[in-house]
Protein backbone atom coordinates (compact mmCIF):
# COMPACT_ATOMS: atom_id res chain seq x y z
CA UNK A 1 48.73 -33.86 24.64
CA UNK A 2 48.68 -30.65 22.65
CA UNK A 3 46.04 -28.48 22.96
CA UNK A 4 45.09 -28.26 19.41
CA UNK A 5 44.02 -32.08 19.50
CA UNK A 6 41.56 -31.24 21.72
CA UNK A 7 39.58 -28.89 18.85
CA UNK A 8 38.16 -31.17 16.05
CA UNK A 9 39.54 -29.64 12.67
CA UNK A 10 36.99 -28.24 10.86
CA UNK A 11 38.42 -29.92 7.46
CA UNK A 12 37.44 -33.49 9.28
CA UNK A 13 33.95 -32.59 10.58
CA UNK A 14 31.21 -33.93 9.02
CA UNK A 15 27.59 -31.87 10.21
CA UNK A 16 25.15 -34.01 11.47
CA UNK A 17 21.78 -35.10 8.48
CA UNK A 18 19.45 -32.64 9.83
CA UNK A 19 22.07 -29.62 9.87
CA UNK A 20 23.46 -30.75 6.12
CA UNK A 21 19.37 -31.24 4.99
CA UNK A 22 18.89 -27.45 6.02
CA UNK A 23 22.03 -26.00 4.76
CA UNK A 24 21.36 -27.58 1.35
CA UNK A 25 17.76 -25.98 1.32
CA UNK A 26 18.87 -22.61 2.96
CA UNK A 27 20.85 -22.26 -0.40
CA UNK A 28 18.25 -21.78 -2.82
CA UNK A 29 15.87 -18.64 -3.34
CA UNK A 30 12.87 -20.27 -3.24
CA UNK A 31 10.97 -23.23 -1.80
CA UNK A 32 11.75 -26.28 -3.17
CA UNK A 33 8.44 -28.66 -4.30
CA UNK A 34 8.87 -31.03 -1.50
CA UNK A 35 8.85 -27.87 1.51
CA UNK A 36 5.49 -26.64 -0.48
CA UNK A 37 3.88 -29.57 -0.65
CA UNK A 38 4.71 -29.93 3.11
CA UNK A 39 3.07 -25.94 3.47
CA UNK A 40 0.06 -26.65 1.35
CA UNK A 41 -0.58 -30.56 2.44
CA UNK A 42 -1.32 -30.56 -1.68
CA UNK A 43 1.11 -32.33 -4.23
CA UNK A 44 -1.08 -31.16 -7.22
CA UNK A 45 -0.37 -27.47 -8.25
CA UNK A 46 -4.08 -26.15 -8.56
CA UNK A 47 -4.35 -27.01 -5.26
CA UNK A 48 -1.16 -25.54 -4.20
CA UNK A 49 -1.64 -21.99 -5.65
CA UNK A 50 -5.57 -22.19 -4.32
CA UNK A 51 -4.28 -23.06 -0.39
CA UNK A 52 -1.97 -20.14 -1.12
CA UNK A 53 -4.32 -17.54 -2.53
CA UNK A 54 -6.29 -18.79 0.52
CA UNK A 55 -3.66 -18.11 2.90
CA UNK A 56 -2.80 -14.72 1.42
CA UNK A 57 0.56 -15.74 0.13
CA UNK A 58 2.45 -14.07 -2.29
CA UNK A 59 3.56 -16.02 -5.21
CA UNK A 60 4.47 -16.47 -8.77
CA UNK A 61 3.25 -18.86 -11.41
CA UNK A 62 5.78 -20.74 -13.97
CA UNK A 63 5.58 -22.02 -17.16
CA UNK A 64 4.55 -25.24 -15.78
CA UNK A 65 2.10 -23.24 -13.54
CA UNK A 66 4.08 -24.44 -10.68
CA UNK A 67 3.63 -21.26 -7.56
CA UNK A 68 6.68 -20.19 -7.16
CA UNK A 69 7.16 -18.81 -3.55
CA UNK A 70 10.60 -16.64 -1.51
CA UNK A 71 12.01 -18.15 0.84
CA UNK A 72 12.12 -14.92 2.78
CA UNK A 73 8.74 -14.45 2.28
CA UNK A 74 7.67 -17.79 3.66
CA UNK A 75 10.12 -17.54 6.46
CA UNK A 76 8.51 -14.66 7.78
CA UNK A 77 4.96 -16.38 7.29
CA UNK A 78 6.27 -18.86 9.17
CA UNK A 79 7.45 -16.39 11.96
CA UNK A 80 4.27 -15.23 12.13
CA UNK A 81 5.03 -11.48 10.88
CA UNK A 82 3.17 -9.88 9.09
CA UNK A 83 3.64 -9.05 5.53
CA UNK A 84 0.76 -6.83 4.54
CA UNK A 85 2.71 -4.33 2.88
CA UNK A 86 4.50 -7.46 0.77
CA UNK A 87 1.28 -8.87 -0.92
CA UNK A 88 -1.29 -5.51 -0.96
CA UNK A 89 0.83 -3.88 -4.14
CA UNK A 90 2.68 -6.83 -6.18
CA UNK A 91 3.12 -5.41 -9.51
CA UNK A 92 5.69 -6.69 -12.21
CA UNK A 93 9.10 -4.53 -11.87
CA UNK A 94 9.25 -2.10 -14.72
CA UNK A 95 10.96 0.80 -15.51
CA UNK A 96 9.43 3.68 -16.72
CA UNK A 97 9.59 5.02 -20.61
CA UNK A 98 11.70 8.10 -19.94
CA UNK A 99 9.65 9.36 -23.00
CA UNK A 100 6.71 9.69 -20.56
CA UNK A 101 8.48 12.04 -18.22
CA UNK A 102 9.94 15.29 -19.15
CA UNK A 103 14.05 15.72 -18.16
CA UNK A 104 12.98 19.42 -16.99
CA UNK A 105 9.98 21.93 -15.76
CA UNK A 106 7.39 23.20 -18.49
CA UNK A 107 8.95 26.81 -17.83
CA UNK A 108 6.09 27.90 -20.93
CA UNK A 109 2.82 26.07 -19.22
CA UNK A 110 4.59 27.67 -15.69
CA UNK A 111 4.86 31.64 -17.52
CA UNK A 112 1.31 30.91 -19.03
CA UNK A 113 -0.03 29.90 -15.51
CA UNK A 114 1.44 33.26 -13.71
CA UNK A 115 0.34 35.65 -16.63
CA UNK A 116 -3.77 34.08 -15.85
CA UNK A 117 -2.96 34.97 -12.52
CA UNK A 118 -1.98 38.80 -12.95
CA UNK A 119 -4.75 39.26 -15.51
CA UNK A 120 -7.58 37.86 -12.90
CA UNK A 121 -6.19 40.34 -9.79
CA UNK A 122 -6.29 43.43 -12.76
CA UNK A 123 -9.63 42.58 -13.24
């Protein structure tokens, strides 16, 4: 007997329901509708996206005003840590108008600034 016949090859092993199930759901981004429903206990998404605003979850809505939520985010829910700093400042990512912000210092406002200066100690 050779010793590699000992060692199943991994081209003929098949992973057992349970470990397939959770590497098919581990692959998306977000939960799916079944693992919310099983979250929330609600099938109907008003109730969904109230249990979560309830709950303190962060979320997004679709066009079919299904809550979207991270899987991330729900695993560490689940983990119990905390994610206070995750849902106190959600804002949509933007990037600023770069005509709102100069390239470089206001060198004239900065001269203008130092000559009120000299003038008040003169006086």
């Amino acid at each position: 007997m050779h010793v590699e016949d000992r060692f199943l090859s991994l081209d003929s092993y098949v992973a057992p329901k349970c470990v397939r199930r959770e590497m098919a759901m581990s692959e998306t981004e977000f939960l799916t509708a079944e693992e919310l429903v099983e979250i929330t206990g609600y099938k109907n998404f008003a109730g969904q996206r109230k249990w979560l605003d309830k709950e303190g979850w962060c979320y997004v809505v679709n066009a079919s005003r299904r809550p979207i939520v991270g899987r991330w985010f729900a695993r560490l829910r689940l983990a119990g840590v905390s994610t206070h700093m995750a849902t106190t400042d959600i804002r949509p990512l933007q990037q600023p108008k770069q005509s709102h912000y100069a390239t470089e210092p206001n060198f004239a406002a900065l001269h203008e600034l130092a000559e009120k200066r000299k003038r008040k100690r003169v006086l």
